[in-house]
C-alpha atoms as a PDB file:
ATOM      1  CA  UNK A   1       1.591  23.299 -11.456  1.00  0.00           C
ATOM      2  CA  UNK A   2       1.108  19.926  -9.822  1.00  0.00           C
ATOM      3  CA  UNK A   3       2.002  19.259  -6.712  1.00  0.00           C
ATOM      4  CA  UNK A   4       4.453  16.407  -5.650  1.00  0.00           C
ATOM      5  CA  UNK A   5       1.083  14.308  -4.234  1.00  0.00           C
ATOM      6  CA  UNK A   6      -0.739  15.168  -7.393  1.00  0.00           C
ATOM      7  CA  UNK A   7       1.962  13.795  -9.724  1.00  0.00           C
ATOM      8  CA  UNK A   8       2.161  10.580  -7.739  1.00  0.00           C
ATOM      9  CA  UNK A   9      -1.683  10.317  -7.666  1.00  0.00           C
ATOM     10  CA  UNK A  10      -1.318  10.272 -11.522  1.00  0.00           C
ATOM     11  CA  UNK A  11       1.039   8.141 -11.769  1.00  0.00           C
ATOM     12  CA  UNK A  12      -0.776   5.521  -9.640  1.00  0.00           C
ATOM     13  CA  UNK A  13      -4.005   6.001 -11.772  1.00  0.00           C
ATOM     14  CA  UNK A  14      -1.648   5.309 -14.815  1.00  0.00           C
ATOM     15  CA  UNK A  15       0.166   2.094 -13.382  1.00  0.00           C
ATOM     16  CA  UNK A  16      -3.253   0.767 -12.303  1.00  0.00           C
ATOM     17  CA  UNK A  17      -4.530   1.209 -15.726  1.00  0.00           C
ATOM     18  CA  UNK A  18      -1.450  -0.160 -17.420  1.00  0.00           C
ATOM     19  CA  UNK A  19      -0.821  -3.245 -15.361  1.00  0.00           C
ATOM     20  CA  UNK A  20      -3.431  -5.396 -17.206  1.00  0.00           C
ATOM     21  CA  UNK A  21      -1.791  -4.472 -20.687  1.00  0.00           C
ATOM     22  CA  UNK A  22       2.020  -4.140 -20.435  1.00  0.00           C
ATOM     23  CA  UNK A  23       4.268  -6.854 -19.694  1.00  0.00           C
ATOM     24  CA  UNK A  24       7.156  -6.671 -17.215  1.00  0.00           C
ATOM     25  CA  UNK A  25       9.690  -5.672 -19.922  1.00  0.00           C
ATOM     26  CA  UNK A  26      12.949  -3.445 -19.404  1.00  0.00           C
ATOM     27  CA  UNK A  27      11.012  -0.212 -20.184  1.00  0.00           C
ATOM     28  CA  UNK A  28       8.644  -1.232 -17.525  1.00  0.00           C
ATOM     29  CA  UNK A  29      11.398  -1.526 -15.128  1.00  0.00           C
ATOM     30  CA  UNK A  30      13.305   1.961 -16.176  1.00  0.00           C
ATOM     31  CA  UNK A  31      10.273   3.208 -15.291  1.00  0.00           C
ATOM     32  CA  UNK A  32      10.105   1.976 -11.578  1.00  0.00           C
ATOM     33  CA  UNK A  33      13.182   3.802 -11.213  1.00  0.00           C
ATOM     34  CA  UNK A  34      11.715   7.022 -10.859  1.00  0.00           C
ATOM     35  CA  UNK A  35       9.542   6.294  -8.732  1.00  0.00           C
ATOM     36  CA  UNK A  36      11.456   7.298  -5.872  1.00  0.00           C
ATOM     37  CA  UNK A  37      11.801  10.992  -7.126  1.00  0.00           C
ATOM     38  CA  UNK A  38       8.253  11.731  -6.235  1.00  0.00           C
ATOM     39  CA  UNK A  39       8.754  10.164  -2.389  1.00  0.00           C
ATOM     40  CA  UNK A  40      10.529  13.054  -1.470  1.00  0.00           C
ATOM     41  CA  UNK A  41       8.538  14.540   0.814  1.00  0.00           C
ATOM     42  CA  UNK A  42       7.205  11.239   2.656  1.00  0.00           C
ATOM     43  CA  UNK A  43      10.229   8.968   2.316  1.00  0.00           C
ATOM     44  CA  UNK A  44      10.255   6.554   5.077  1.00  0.00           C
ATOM     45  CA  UNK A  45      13.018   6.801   7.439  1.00  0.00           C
ATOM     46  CA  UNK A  46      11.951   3.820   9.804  1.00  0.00           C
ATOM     47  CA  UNK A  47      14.013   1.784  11.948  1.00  0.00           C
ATOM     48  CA  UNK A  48      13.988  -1.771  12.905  1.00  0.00           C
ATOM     49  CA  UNK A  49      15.138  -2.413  16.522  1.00  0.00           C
ATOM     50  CA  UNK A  50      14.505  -6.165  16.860  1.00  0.00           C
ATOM     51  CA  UNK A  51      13.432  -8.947  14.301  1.00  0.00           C
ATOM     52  CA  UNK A  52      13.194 -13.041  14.822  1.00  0.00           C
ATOM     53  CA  UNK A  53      11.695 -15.565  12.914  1.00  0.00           C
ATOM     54  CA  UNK A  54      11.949 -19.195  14.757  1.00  0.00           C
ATOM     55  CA  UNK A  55      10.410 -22.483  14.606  1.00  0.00           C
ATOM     56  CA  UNK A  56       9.965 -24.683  17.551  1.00  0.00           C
ATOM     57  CA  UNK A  57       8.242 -28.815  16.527  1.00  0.00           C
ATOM     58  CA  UNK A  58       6.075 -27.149  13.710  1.00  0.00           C
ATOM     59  CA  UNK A  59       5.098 -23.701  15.393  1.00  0.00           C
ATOM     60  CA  UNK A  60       6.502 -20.231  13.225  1.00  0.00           C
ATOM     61  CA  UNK A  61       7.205 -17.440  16.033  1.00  0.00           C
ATOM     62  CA  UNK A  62       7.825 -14.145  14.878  1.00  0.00           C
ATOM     63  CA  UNK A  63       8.930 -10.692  16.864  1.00  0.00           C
ATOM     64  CA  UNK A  64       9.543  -7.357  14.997  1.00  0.00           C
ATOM     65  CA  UNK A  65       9.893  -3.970  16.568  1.00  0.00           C
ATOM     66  CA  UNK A  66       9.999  -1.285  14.083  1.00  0.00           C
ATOM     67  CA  UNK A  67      10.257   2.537  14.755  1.00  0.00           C
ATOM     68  CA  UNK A  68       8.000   3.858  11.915  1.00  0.00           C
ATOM     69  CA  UNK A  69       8.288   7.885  10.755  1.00  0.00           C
ATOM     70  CA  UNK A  70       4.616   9.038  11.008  1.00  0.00           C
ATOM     71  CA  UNK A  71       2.383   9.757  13.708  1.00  0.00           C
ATOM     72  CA  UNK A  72       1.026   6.796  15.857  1.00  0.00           C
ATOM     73  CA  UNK A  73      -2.776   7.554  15.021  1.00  0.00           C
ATOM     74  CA  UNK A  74      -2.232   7.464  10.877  1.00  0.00           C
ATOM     75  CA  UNK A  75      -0.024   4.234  11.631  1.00  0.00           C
ATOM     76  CA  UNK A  76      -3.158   2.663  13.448  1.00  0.00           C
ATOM     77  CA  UNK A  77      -5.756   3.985  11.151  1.00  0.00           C
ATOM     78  CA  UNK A  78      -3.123   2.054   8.588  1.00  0.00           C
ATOM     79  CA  UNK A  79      -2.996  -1.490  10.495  1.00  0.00           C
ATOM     80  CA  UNK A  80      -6.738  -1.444  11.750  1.00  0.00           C
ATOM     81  CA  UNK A  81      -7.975  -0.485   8.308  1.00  0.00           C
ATOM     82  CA  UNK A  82      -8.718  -4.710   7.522  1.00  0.00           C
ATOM     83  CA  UNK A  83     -10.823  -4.170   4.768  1.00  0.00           C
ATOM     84  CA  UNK A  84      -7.960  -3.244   2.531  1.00  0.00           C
ATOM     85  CA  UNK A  85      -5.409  -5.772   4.270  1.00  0.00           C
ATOM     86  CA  UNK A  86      -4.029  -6.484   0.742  1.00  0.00           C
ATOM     87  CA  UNK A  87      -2.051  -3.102   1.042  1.00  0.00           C
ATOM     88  CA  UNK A  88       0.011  -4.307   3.276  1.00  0.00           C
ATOM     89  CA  UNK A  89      -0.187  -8.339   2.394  1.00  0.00           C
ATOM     90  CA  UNK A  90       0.075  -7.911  -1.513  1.00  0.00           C
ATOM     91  CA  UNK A  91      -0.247 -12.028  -0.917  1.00  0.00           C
ATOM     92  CA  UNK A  92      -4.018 -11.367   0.238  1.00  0.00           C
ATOM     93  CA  UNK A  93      -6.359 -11.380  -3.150  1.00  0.00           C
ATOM     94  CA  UNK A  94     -10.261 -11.888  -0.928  1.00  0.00           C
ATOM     95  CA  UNK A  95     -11.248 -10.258   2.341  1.00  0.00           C
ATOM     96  CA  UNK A  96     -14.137 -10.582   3.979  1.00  0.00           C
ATOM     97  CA  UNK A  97     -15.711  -8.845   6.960  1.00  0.00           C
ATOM     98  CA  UNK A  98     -17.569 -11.553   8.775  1.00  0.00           C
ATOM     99  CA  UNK A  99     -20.369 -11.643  11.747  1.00  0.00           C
ATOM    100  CA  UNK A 100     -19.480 -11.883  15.173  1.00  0.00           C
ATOM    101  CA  UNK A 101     -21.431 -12.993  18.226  1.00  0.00           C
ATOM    102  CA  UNK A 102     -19.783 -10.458  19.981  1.00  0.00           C
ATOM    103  CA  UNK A 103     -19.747  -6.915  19.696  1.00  0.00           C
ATOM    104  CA  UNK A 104     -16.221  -5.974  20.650  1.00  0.00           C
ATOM    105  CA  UNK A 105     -14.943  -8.712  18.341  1.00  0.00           C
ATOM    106  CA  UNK A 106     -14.247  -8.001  14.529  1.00  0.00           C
ATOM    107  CA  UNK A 107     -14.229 -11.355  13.028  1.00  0.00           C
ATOM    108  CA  UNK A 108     -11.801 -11.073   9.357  1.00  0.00           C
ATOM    109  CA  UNK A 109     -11.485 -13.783   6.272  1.00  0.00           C
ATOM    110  CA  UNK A 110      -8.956 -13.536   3.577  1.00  0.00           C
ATOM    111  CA  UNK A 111      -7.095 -15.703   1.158  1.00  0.00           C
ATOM    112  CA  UNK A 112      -3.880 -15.299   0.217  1.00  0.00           C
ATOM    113  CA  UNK A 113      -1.462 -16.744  -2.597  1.00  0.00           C
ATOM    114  CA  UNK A 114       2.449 -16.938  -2.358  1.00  0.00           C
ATOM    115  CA  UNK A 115       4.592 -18.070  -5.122  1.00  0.00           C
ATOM    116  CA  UNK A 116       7.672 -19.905  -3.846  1.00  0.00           C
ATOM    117  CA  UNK A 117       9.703 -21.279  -6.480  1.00  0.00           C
ATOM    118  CA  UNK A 118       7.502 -22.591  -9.011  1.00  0.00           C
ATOM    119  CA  UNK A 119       4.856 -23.544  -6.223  1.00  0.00           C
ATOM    120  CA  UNK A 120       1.872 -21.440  -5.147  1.00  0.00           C
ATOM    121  CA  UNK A 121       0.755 -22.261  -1.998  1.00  0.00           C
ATOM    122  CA  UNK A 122      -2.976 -21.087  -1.617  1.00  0.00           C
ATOM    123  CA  UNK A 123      -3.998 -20.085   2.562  1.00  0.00           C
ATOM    124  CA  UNK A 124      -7.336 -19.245   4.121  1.00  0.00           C
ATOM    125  CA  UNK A 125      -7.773 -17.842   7.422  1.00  0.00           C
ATOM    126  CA  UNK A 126     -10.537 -16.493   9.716  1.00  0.00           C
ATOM    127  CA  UNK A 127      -9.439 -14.590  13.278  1.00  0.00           C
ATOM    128  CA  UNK A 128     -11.048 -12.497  15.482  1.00  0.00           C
ATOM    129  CA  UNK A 129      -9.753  -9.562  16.430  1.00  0.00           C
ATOM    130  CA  UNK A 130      -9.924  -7.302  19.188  1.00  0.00           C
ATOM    131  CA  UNK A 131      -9.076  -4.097  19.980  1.00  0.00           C
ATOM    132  CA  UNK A 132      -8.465  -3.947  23.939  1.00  0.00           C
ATOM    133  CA  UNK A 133      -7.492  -0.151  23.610  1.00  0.00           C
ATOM    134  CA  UNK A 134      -6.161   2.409  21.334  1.00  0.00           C
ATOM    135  CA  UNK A 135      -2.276   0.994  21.514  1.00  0.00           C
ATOM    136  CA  UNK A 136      -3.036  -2.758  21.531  1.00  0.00           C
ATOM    137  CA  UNK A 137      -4.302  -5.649  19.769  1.00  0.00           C
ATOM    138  CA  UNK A 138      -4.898  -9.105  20.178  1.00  0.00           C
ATOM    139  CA  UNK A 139      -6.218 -11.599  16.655  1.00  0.00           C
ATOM    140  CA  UNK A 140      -6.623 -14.952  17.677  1.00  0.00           C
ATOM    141  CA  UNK A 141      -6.865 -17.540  14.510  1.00  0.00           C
ATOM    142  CA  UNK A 142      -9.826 -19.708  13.939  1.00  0.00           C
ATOM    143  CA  UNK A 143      -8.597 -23.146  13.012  1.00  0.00           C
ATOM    144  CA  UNK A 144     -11.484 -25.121  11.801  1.00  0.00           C
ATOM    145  CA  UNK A 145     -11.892 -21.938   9.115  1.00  0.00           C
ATOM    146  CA  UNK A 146      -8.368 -21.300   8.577  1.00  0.00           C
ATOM    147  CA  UNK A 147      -5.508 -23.568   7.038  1.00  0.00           C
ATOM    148  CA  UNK A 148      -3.834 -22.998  10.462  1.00  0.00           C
ATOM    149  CA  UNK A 149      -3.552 -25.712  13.408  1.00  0.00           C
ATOM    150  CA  UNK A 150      -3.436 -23.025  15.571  1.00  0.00           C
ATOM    151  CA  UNK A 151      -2.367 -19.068  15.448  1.00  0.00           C
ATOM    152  CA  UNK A 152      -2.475 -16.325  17.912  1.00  0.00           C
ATOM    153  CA  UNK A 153      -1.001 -12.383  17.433  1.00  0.00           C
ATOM    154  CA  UNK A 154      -0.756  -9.184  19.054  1.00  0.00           C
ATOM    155  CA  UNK A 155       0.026  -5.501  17.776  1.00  0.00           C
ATOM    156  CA  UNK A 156       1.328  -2.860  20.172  1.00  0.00           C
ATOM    157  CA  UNK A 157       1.340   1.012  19.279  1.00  0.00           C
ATOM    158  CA  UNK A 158       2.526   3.721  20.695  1.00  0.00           C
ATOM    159  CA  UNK A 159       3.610   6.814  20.043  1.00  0.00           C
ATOM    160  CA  UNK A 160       7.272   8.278  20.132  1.00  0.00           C
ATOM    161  CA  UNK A 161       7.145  11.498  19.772  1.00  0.00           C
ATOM    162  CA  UNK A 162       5.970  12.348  16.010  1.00  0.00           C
ATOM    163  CA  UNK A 163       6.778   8.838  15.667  1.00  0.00           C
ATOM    164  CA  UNK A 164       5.071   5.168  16.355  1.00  0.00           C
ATOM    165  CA  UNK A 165       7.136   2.276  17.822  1.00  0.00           C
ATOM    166  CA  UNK A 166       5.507  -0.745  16.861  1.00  0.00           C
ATOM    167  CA  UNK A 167       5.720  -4.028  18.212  1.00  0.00           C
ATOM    168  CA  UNK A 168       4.091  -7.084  16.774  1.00  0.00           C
ATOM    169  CA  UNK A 169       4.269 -10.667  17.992  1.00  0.00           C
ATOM    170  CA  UNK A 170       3.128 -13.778  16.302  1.00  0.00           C
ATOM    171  CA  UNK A 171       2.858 -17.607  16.868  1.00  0.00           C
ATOM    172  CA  UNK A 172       1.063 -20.105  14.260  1.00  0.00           C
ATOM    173  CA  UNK A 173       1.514 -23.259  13.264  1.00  0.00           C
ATOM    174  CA  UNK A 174       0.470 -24.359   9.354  1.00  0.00           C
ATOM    175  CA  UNK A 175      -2.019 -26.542   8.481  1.00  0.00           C
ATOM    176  CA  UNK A 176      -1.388 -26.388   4.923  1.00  0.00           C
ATOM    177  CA  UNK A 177       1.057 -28.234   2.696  1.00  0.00           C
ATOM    178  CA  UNK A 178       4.539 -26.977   2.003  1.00  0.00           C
ATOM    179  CA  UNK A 179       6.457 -28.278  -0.232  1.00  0.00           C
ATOM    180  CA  UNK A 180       9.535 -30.784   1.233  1.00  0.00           C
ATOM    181  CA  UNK A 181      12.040 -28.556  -1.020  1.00  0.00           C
ATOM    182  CA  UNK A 182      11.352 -24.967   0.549  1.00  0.00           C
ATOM    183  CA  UNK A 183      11.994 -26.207   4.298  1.00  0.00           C
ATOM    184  CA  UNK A 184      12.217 -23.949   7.580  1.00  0.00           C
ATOM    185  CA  UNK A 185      14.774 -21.742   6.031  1.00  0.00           C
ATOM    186  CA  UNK A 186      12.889 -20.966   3.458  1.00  0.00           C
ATOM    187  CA  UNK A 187       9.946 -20.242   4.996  1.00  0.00           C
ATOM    188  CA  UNK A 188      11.973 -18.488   7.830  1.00  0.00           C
ATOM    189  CA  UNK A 189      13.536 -15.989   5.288  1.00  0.00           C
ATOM    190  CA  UNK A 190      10.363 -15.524   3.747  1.00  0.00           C
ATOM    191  CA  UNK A 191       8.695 -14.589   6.647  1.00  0.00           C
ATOM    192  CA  UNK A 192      11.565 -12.102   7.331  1.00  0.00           C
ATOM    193  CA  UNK A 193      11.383 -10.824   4.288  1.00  0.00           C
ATOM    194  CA  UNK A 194       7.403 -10.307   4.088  1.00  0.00           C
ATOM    195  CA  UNK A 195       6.970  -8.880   7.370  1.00  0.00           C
ATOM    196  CA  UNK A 196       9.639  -5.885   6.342  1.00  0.00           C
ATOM    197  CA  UNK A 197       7.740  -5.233   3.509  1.00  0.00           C
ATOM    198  CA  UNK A 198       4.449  -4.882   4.996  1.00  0.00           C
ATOM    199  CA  UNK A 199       6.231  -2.839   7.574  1.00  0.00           C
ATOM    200  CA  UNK A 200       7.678  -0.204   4.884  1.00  0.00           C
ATOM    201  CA  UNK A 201       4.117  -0.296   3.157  1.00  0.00           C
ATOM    202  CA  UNK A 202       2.081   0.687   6.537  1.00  0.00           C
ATOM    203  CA  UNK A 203       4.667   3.568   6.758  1.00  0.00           C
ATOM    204  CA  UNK A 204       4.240   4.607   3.553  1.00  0.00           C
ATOM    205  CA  UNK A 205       0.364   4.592   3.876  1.00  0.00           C
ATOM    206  CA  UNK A 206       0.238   6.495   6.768  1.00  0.00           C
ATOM    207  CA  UNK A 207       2.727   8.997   5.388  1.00  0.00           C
ATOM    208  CA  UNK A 208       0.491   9.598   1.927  1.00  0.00           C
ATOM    209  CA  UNK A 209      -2.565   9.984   4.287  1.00  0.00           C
ATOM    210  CA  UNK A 210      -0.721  11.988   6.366  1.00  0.00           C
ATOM    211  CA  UNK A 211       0.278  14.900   3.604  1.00  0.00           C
ATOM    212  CA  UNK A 212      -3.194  14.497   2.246  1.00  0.00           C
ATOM    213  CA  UNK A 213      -4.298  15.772   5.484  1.00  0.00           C
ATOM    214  CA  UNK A 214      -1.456  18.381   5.634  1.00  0.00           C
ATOM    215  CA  UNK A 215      -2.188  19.610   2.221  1.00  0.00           C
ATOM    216  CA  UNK A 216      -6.024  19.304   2.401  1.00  0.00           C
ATOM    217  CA  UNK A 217      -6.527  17.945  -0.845  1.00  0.00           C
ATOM    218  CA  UNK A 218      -9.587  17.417  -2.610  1.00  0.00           C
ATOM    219  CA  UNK A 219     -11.725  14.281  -1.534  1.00  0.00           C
ATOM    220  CA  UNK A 220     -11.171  12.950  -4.706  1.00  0.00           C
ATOM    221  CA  UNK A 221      -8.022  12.273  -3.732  1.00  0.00           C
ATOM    222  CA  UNK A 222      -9.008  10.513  -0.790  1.00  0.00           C
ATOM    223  CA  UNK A 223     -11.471   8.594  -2.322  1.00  0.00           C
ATOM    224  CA  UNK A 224      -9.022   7.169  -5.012  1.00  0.00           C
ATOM    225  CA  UNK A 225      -6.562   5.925  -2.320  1.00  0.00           C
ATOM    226  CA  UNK A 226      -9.456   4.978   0.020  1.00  0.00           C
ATOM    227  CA  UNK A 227     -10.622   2.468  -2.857  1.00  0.00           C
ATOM    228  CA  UNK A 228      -7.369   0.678  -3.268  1.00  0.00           C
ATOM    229  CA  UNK A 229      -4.727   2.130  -5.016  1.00  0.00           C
ATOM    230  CA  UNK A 230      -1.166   0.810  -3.068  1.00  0.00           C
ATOM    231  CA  UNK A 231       1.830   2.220  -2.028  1.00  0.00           C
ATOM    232  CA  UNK A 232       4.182   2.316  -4.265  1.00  0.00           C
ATOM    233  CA  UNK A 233       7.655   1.627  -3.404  1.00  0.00           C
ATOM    234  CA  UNK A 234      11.019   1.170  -4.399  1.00  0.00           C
ATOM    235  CA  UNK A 235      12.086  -2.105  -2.400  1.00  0.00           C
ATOM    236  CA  UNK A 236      15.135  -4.188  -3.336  1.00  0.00           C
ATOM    237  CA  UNK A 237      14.949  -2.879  -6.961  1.00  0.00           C
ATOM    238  CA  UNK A 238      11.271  -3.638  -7.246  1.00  0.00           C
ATOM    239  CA  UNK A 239       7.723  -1.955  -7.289  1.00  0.00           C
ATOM    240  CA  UNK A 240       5.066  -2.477  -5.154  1.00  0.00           C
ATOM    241  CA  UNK A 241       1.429  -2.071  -6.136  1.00  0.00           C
ATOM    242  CA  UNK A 242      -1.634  -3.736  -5.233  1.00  0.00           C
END
């Protein structure tokens, strides 16, 4: 008898496989539905206490504060884990793990795509990061590597009970074109909209690595989410995979 993990390890391994040989058709999309059925033991139940998106002469500034349900350390193991940023940044499609000159100082690349309208608009970006302690840290964007004038953010952790309230702050200001047609609203939503997402997908990662742990599964199964299968979610009538 397979367990509720095992079924939705399966079903991953299926999707992935699939992905590259069905279209998006109806039967593709009845599918999704169930999806849900198999999240009932690590549904996320998060709350979001604060969110703004503004833009001041060119510069994007962006607060969240989200209540996540799962312990702080799987949520930080989740957000720390940069090699596999695309999990929670489906946008991201390279990352790179770059030299530093200092030792404290993880230096990240990655290059993301986001379709808006009929318009892709193609990013690169290089930032150090630093982790000060075990609730907090800082990423500070390189501009003459990124498509970014400038672009500074922070990432604040700490537990609440079996809980994690998060809080994440970010300025930046583009360096890249957009097109005249999207405009701040656009973007504004879309930033919104984005930053949710990658909130319920760190939430559902930890959650799946939590009951892995809980259930002491096989390292098989660690190993197959380790090397980049993706939360899979129902959001606003859509699934979410790598």
């Amino acid at each position: 008898m397979m367990t509720t993990l095992q079924q939705l390890m399966a079903l991953l391994h299926r999707q992935a496989e699939s992905r590259h040989s069905i279209p998006c058709t109806s039967m593709t999309r009845i599918c999704a539905l169930t999806v849900p059925l198999l999240f009932n033991s690590i549904s996320t139940a998060g709350e979001l206490e604060e969110l703004s998106v503004i833009e001041t002469d060119g510069v994007y500034n962006l607060r969240i504060v989200y209540v996540l349900d799962a312990p702080k350390d799987y949520v930080y193991d989740v957000i720390t884990d940069y090699k596999h940023g695309y999990r929670i940044n489906p946008a991201i499609t390279e990352i790179e793990m770059l030299l530093s000159d200092h030792d404290e100082v993880i230096r990240v690349r990655n290059h993301s795509e986001h379709l808006i309208g009929p318009f892709r608009i193609k990013i690169d970006w290089v930032g150090d990061i630093v982790e000060t302690r075990n609730e907090y840290i800082t990423i500070k964007t390189i501009p003459k590597l990124s498509s970014f004038e400038s672009g500074f953010s922070t990432w604040e952790i700490r537990p609440q009970g079996a809980r994690t309230r998060v809080l994440h702050e970010s300025s930046m200001k583009p360096n890249f074109y957009v097109p005249p047609f999207i405009g701040v609203n656009i973007m504004l939503n879309r930033m919104k909209n984005d930053t949710l997402a990658s909130f319920k997908r760190i939430e559902c990662h930890a959650m799946i690595t939590l009951e892995l742990d809980m259930e002491h599964e096989s390292r098989l199964l660690k190993k197959t989410l380790k090397e980049g299968k993706d939360c899979i979610r129902h959001l606003h009538g859509m699934v979410l995979v790598d």
